[in-house]
Every structure is written in structure tokens, then in C-alpha cells.
C-alpha atoms as a PDB file:
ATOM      1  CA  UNK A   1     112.476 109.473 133.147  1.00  0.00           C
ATOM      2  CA  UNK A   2     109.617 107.376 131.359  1.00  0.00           C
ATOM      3  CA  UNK A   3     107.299 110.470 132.487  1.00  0.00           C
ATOM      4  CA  UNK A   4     109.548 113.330 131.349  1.00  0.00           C
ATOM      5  CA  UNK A   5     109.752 111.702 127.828  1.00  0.00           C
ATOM      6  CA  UNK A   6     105.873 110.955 127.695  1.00  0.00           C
ATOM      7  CA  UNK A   7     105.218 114.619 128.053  1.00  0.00           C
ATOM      8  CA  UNK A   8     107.791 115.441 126.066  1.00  0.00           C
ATOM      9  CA  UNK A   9     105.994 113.351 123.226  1.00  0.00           C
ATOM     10  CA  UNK A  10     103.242 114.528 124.048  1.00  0.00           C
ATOM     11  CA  UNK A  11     104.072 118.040 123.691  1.00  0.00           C
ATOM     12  CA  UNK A  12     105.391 117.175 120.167  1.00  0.00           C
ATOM     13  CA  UNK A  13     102.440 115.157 118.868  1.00  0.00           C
ATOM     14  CA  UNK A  14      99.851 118.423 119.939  1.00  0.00           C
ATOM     15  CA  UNK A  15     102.239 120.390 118.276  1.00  0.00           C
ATOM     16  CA  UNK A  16     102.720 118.799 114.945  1.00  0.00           C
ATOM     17  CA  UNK A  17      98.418 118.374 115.067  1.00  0.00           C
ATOM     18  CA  UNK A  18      98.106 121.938 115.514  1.00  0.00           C
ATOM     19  CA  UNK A  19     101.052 122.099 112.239  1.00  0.00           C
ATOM     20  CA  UNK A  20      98.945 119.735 110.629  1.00  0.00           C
ATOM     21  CA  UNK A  21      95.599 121.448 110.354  1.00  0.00           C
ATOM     22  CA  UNK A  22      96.946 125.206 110.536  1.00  0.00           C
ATOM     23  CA  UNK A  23      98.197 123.870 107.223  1.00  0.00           C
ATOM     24  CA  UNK A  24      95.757 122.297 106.062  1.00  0.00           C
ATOM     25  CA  UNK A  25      93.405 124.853 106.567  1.00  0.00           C
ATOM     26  CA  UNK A  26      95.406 127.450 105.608  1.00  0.00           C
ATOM     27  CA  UNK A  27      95.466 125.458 101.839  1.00  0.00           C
ATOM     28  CA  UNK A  28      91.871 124.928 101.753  1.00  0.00           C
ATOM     29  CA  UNK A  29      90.987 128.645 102.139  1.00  0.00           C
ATOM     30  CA  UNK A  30      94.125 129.811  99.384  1.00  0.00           C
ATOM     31  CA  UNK A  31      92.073 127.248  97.210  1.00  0.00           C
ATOM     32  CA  UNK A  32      88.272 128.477  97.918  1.00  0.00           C
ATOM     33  CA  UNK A  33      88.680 130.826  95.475  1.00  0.00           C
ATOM     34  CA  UNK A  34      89.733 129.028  92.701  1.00  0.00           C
ATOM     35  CA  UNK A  35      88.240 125.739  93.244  1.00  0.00           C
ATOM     36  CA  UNK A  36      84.131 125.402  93.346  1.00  0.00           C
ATOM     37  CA  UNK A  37      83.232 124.138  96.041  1.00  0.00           C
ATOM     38  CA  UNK A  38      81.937 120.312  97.169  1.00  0.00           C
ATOM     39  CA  UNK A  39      78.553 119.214  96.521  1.00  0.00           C
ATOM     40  CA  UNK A  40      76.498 119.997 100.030  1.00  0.00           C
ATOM     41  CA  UNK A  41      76.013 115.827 100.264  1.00  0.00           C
ATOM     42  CA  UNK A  42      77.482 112.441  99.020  1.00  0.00           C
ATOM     43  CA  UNK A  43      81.209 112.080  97.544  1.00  0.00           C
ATOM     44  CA  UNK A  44      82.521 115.363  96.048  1.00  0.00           C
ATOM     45  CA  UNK A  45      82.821 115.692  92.474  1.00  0.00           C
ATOM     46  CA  UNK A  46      86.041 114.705  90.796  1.00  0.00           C
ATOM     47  CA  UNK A  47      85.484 116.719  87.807  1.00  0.00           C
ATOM     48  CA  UNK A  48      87.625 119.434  88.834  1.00  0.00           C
ATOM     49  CA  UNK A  49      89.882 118.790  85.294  1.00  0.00           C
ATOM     50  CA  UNK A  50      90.012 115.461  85.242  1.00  0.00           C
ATOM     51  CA  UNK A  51      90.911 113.737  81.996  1.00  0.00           C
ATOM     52  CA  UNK A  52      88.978 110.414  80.747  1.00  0.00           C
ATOM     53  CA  UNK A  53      90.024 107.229  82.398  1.00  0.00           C
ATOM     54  CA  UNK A  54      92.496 108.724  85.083  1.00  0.00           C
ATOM     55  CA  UNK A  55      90.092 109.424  88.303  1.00  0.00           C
ATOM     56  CA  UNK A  56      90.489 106.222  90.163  1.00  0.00           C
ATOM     57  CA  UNK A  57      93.265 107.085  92.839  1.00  0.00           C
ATOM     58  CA  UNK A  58      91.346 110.707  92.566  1.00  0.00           C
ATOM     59  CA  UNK A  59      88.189 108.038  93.920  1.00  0.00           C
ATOM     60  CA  UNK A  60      90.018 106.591  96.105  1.00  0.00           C
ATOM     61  CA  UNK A  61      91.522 109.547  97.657  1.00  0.00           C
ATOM     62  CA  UNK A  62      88.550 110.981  97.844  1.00  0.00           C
ATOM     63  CA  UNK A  63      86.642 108.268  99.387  1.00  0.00           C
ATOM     64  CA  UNK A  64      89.604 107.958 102.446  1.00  0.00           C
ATOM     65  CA  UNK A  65      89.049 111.775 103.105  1.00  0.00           C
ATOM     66  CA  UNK A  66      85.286 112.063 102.990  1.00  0.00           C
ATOM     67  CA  UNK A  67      83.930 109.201 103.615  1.00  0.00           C
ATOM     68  CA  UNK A  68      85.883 107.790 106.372  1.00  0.00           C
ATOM     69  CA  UNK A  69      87.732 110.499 107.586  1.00  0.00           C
ATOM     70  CA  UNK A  70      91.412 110.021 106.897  1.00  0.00           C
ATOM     71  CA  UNK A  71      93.543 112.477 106.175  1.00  0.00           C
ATOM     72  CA  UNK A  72      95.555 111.754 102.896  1.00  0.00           C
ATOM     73  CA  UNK A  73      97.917 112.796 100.740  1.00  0.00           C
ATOM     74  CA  UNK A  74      99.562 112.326  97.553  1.00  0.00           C
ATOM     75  CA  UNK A  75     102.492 110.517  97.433  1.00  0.00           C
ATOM     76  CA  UNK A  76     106.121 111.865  94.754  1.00  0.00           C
ATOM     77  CA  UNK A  77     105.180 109.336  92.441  1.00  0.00           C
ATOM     78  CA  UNK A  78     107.700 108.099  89.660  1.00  0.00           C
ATOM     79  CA  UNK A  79     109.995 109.723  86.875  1.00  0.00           C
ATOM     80  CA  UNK A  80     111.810 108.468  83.426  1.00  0.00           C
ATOM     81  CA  UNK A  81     110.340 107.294  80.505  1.00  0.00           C
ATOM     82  CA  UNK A  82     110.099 103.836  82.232  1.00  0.00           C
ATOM     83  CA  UNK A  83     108.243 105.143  85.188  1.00  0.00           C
ATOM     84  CA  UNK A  84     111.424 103.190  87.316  1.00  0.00           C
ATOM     85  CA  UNK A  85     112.786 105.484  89.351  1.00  0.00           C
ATOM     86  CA  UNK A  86     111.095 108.141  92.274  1.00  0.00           C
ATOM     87  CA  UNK A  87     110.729 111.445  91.870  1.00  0.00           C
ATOM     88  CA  UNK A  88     111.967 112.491  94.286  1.00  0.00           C
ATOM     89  CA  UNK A  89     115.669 113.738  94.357  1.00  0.00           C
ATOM     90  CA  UNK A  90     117.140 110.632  95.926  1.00  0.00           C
ATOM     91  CA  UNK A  91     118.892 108.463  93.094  1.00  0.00           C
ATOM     92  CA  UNK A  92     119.175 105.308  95.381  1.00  0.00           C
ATOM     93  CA  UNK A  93     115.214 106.105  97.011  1.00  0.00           C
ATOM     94  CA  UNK A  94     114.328 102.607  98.638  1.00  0.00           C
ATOM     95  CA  UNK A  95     110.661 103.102  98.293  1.00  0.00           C
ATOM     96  CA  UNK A  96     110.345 104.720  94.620  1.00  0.00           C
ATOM     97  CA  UNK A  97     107.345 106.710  94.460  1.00  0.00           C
ATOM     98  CA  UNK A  98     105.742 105.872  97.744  1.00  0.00           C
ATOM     99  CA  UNK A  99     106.206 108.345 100.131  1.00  0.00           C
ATOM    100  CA  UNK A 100     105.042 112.216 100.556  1.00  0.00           C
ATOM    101  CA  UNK A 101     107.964 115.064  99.211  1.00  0.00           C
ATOM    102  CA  UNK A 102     105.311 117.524  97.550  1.00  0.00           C
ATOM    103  CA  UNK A 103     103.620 118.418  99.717  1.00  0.00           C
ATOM    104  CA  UNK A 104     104.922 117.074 102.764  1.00  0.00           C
ATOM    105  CA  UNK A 105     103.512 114.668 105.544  1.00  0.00           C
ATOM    106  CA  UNK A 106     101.823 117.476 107.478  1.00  0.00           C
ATOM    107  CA  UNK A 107      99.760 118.731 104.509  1.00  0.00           C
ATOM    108  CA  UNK A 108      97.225 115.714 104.871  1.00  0.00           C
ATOM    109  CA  UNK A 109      94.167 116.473 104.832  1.00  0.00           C
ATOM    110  CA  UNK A 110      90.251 115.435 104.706  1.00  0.00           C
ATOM    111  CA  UNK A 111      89.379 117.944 102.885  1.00  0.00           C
ATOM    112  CA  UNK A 112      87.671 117.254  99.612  1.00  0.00           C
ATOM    113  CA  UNK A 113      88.888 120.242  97.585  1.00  0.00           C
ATOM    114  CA  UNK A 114      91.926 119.639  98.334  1.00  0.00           C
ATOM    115  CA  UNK A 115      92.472 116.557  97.270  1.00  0.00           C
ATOM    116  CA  UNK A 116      90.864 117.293  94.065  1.00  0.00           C
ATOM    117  CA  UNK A 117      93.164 119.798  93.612  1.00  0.00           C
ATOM    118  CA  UNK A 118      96.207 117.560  93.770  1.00  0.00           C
ATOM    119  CA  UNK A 119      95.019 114.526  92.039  1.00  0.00           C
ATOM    120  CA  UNK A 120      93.408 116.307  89.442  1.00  0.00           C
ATOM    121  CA  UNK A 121      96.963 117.978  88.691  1.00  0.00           C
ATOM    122  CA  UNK A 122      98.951 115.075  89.592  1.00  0.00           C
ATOM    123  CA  UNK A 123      96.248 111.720  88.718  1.00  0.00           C
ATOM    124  CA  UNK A 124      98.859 108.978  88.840  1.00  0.00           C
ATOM    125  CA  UNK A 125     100.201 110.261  92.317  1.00  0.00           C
ATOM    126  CA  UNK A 126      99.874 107.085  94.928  1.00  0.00           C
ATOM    127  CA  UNK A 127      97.370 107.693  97.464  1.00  0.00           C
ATOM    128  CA  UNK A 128      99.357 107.797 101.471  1.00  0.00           C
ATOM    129  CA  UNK A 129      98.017 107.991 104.178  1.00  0.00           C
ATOM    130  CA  UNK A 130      98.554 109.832 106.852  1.00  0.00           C
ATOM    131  CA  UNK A 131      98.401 107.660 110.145  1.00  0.00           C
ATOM    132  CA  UNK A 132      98.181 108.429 113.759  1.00  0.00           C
ATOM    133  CA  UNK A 133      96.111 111.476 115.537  1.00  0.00           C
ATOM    134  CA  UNK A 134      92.287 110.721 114.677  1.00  0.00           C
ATOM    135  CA  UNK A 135      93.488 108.368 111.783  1.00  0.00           C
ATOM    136  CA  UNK A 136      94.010 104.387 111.554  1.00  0.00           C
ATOM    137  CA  UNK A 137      97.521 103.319 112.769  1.00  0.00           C
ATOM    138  CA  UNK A 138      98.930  99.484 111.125  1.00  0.00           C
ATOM    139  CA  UNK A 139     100.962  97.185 111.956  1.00  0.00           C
ATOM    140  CA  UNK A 140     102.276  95.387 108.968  1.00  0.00           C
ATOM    141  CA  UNK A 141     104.596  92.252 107.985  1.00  0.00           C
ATOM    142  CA  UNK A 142     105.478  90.024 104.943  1.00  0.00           C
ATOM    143  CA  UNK A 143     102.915  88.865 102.752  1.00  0.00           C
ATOM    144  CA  UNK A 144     103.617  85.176 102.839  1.00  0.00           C
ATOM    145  CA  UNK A 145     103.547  85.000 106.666  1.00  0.00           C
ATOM    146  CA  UNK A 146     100.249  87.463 107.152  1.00  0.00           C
ATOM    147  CA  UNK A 147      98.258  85.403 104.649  1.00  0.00           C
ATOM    148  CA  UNK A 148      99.283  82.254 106.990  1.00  0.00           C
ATOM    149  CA  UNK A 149      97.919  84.572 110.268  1.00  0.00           C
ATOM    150  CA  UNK A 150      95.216  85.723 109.079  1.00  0.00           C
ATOM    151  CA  UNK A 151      93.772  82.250 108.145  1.00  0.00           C
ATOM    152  CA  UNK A 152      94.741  81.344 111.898  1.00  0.00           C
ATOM    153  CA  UNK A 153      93.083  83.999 112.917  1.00  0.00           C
ATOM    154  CA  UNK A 154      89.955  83.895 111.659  1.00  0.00           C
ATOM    155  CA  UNK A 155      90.175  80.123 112.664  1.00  0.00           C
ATOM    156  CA  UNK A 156      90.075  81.674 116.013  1.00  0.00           C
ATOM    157  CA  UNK A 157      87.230  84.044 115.652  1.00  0.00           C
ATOM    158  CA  UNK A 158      89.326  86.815 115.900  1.00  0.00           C
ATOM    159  CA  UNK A 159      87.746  89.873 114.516  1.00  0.00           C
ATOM    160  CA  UNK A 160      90.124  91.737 112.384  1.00  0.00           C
ATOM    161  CA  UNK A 161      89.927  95.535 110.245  1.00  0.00           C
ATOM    162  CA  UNK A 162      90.823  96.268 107.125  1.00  0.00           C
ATOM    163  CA  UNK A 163      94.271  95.266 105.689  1.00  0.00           C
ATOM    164  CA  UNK A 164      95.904  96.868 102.902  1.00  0.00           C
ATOM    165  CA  UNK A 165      98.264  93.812 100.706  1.00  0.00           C
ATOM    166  CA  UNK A 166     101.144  94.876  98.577  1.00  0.00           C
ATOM    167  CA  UNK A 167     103.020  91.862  96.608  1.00  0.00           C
ATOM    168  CA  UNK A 168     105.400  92.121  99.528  1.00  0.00           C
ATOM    169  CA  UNK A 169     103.779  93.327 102.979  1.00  0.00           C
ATOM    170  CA  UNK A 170     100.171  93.309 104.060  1.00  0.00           C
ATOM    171  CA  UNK A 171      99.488  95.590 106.661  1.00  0.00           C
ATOM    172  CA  UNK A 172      96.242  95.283 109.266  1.00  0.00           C
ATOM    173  CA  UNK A 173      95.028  98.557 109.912  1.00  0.00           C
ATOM    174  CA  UNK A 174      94.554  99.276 113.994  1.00  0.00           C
ATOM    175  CA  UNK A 175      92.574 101.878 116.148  1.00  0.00           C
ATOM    176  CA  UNK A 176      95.106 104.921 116.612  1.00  0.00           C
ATOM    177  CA  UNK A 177      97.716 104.421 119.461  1.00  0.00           C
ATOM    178  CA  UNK A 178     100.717 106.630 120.942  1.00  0.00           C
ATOM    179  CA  UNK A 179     104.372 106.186 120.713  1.00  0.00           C
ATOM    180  CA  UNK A 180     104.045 105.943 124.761  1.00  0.00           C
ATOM    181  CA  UNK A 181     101.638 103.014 124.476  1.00  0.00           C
ATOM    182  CA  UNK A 182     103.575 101.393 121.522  1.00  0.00           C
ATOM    183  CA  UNK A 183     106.819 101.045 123.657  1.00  0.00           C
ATOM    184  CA  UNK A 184     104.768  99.661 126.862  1.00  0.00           C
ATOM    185  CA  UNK A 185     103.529  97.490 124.560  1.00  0.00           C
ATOM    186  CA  UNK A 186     106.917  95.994 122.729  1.00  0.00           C
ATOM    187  CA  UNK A 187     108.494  96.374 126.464  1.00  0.00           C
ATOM    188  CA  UNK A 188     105.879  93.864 127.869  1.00  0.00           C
ATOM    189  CA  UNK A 189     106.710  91.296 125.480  1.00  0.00           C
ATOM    190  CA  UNK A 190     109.335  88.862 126.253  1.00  0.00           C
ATOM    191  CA  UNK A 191     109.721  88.372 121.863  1.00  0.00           C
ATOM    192  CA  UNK A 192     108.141  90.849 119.043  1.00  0.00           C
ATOM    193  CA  UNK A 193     109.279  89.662 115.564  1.00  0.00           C
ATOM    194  CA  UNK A 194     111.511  91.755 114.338  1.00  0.00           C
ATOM    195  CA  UNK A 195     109.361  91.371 110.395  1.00  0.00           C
ATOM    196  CA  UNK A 196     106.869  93.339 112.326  1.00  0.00           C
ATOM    197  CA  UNK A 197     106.522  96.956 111.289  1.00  0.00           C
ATOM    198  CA  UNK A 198     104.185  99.479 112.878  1.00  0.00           C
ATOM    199  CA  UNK A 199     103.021 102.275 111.209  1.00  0.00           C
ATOM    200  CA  UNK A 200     101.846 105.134 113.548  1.00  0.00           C
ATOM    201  CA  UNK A 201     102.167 108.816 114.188  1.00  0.00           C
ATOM    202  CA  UNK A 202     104.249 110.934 112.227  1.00  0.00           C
ATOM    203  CA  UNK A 203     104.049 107.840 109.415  1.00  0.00           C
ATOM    204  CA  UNK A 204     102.251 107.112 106.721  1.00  0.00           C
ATOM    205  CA  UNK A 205     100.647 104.103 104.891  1.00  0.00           C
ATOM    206  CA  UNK A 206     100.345 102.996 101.030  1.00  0.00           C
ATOM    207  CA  UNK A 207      96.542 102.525 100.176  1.00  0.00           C
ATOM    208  CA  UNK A 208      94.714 101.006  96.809  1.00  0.00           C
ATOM    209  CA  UNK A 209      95.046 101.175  93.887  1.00  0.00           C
ATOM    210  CA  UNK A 210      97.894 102.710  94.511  1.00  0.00           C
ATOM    211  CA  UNK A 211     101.264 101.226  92.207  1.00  0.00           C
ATOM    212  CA  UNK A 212     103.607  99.544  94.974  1.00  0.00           C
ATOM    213  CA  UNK A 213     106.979 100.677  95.159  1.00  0.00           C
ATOM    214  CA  UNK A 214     108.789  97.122  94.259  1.00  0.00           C
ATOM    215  CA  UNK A 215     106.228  96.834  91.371  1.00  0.00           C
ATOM    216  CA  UNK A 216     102.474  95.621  91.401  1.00  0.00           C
ATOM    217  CA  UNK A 217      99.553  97.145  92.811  1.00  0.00           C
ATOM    218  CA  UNK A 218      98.257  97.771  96.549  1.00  0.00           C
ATOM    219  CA  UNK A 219      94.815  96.012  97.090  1.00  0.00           C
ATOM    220  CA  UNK A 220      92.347  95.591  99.652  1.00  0.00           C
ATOM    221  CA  UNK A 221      92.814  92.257 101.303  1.00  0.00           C
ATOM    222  CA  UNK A 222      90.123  93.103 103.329  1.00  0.00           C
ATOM    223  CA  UNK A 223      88.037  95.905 102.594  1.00  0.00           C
ATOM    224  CA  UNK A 224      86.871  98.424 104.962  1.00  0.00           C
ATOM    225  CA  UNK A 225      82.937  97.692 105.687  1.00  0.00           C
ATOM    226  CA  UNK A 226      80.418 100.108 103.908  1.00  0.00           C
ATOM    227  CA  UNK A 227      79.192 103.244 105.851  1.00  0.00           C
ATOM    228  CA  UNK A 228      80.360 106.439 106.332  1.00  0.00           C
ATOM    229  CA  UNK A 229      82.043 107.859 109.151  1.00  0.00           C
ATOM    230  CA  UNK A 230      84.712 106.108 111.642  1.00  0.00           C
ATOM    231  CA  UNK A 231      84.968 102.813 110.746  1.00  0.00           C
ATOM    232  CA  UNK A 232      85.832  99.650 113.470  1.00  0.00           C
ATOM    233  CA  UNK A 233      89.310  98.594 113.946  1.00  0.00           C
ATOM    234  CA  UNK A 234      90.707  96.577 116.078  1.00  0.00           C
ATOM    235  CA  UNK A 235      93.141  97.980 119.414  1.00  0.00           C
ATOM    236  CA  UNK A 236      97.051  97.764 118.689  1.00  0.00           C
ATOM    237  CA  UNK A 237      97.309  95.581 121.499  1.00  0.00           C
ATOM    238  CA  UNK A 238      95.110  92.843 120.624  1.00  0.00           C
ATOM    239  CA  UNK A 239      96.945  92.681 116.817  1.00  0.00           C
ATOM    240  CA  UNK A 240      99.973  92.152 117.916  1.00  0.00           C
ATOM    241  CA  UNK A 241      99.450  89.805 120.650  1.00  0.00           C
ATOM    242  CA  UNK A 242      97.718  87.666 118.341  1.00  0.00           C
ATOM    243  CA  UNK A 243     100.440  87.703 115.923  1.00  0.00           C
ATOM    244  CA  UNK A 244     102.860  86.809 118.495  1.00  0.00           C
ATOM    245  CA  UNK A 245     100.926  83.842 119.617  1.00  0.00           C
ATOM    246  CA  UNK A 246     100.726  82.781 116.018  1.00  0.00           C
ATOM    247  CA  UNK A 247     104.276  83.155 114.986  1.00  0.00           C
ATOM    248  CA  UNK A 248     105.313  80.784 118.077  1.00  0.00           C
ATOM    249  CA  UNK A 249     106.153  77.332 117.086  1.00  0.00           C
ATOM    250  CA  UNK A 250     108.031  77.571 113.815  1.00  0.00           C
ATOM    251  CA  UNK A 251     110.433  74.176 113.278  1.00  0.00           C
ATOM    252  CA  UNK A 252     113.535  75.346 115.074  1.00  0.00           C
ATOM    253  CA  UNK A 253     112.634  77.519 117.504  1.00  0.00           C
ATOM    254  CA  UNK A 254     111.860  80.596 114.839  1.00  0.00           C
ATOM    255  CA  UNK A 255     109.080  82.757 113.985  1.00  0.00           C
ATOM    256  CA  UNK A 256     106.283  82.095 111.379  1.00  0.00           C
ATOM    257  CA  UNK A 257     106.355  85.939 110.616  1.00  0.00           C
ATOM    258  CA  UNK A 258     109.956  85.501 109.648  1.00  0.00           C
ATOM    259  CA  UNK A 259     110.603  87.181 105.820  1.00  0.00           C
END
């Protein structure tokens, strides 16, 4: 059964990759015409119409997709005078403003005209995202408790990647895993924390300076490392193992990672 379901997954991930960049590919060459096209080298410009003092998640988003290679997207963003409630057409929308709509998940994308064409139309849009395939995955818990394992953890020597901190959740960004592995993973483990959250294909991830979606602003905890191209992260595995090991021993019998 475990093997029929694998390549069943499997069979939907390829196909939902192949949706993915028949998409995006199709929007970059609607776009060729009307947008110019990317300087040959270095970080595109983000001229492309953008007003004074509103290019920084247009950075950003341009720095995920070019420099490192993740495919992105902008997120609905708020509505109202009081910027309080989504955009989207949900009135009772738990995450307001951070998660994809227009355009959709599938529409992420690396490349650099593209983005410029939807954050210089849309410059307050949150930057998502897209994780899985090629792109980092994350696994992700409460602030309080992930500031507390990270210090352990770097007690430890552990090596760790980036991580992405909302006033809420901080989330440690992982090398790319399957839904296959994931569940060999959580099935090998006599406890997982049930604060834990993992963020990997077919999901999507808030990055700086994004505005979070219970107020504040997403930071870098840790920021990726200079360089362009794929940057290090750490396997799935090896995360959440260590978080395990350092929730264990909480007064009472309970968790460290608890909310």
C-alpha cells in the first residue's frame, strides 16, 4: 500500500512541477513584450514603475528569485482603510494577507521580470514563498520555544540554515524533502510535538520584510550567507531530531516546544 501511494505522490508532485513552470513560462513570454528585459548580470533592475520609497519587498523578491533561486510569489495582501482585514474574499481569513489568491501557488516563479511585474503593480504585496521541488522546505514552531532551541543548539555545535522569525513562529529553513520521506520520518518517531509545523511541497512560506499576518514584521533571525546560487541548509531529518531531543525534559513530562 505504502508503494502504491508513493507513486501515486509521485505522479502528482511531477505533475504539478510540469503545471508550475508551463505556467510560469508561459507568463514570462506574454510579458517579454511589454516588459524590457533584465540586465545580462547582477540583480535585475526594479525600476520597472516603481514609485519612491516602495521597492523593498520588490528587493527582496527579487533577491529570493535571482539570487538564490527560489521561486516566489506575491502574496493577497490586505484591504480597508485600516489595512485589517485580507483581501482575499474570506471575511473570517485566519492568515490575513499572507497567502497566494492572485496569482495562485503554481505561478511562482524565479524569473526576474516577472516579479517585477507584480511588485511593481502590487509593492506592498508580502513576499511567499513557494517551498518544495528545487526550493527550501521549513519546519517551523512558536517563537518563544525556537529562540530557547536554537540557543541549545548552537550550544551543541549544531549547524543550522537560515530561519525566517515572525512575532509568533520562527521557522528553520531545510534542504527540500518529499511527502514520502516526511511521513517515514514522523512514523519513526515514538513523539513529534504537535507545535511543530512543516512547510513543504505544495506550501508556501512568509519571508522578510514581509508584514506578518497577526501584526509585526517577518525578519531574518538568521540570514541566509552571502553568495549566489543554492545556498546550504540543513537535511529535514537532522532538524527535527534535534528539536525532539531538545523539547524532552520539560517539568511534567511535557514538551519545551509546547505554545
Amino acid at each position: 500500500m505504502r508503494e502504491i501511494l508513493g507513486r501515486r505522490l509521485q505522479r502528482l508532485r511531477n505533475r504539478c512541477q510540469s503545471l508550475r513552470s508551463a505556467l510560469s513560462s508561459a507568463l514570462s513570454s506574454a510579458l517579454s513584450s511589454v516588459l524590457p528585459s533584465a540586465p545580462s548580470s547582477g540583480t535585475p533592475s526594479a525600476e520597472v514603475g516603481t514609485p519612491a520609497g516602495t521597492s523593498t519587498l520588490l528587493d527582496a523578491a527579487l533577491t529570493c528569485a535571482t539570487t538564490w533561486q527560489w521561486p516566489v510569489l506575491p502574496g493577497v495582501g490586505r484591504a480597508g482603510g485600516d489595512s485589517a482585514r485580507c483581501a482575499c474574499p474570506d471575511p473570517d481569513c485566519v492568515v490575513p494577507g499572507a497567502h497566494p489568491f492572485d496569482p495562485g501557488l503554481l505561478a511562482a516563479t524565479i524569473d526576474a521580470r516577472m516579479v517585477a511585474w507584480w511588485w511593481t503593480r502590487r509593492p506592498s504585496a508580502p513576499v511567499l514563498l513557494a517551498t518544495g521541488g528545487a526550493a527550501p522546505c521549513a519546519v517551523s514552531l512558536p517563537a518563544g520555544a525556537a529562540a530557547r532551541a536554537v540557543v541549545r543548539l548552537d550550544a551543541q555545535g549544531m549547524r543550522l540554515g537560515p530561519i525566517v522569525a515572525t512575532p509568533t513562529r520562527w521557522s528553520l529553513l531545510v534542504a527540500p524533502y518529499s511527502l514520502e520521506r516526511l511521513g517515514e520520518l514522523l512514523y519513526a518517531k515514538d513523539h513529534v510535538p504537535s507545535s511543530l509545523r512543516f512547510h513543504g511541497e505544495g506550501g508556501y512560506l512568509l519571508l522578510p520584510p514581509s508584514a506578518a499576518s497577526g501584526g509585526g514584521q517577518v525578519r531574518w533571525e538568521r540570514e541566509p550567507a552571502d553568495g549566489i546560487g543554492s545556498l546550504w541548509l540543513p537535511e529535514v531529518e537532522e532538524v527535527v531530531h534535534a528539536l525532539v531531543e531538545a523539547s524532552s525534559g520539560a517539568p511534567g513530562g511535557g514538551s519545551r516546544l509546547a505554545y
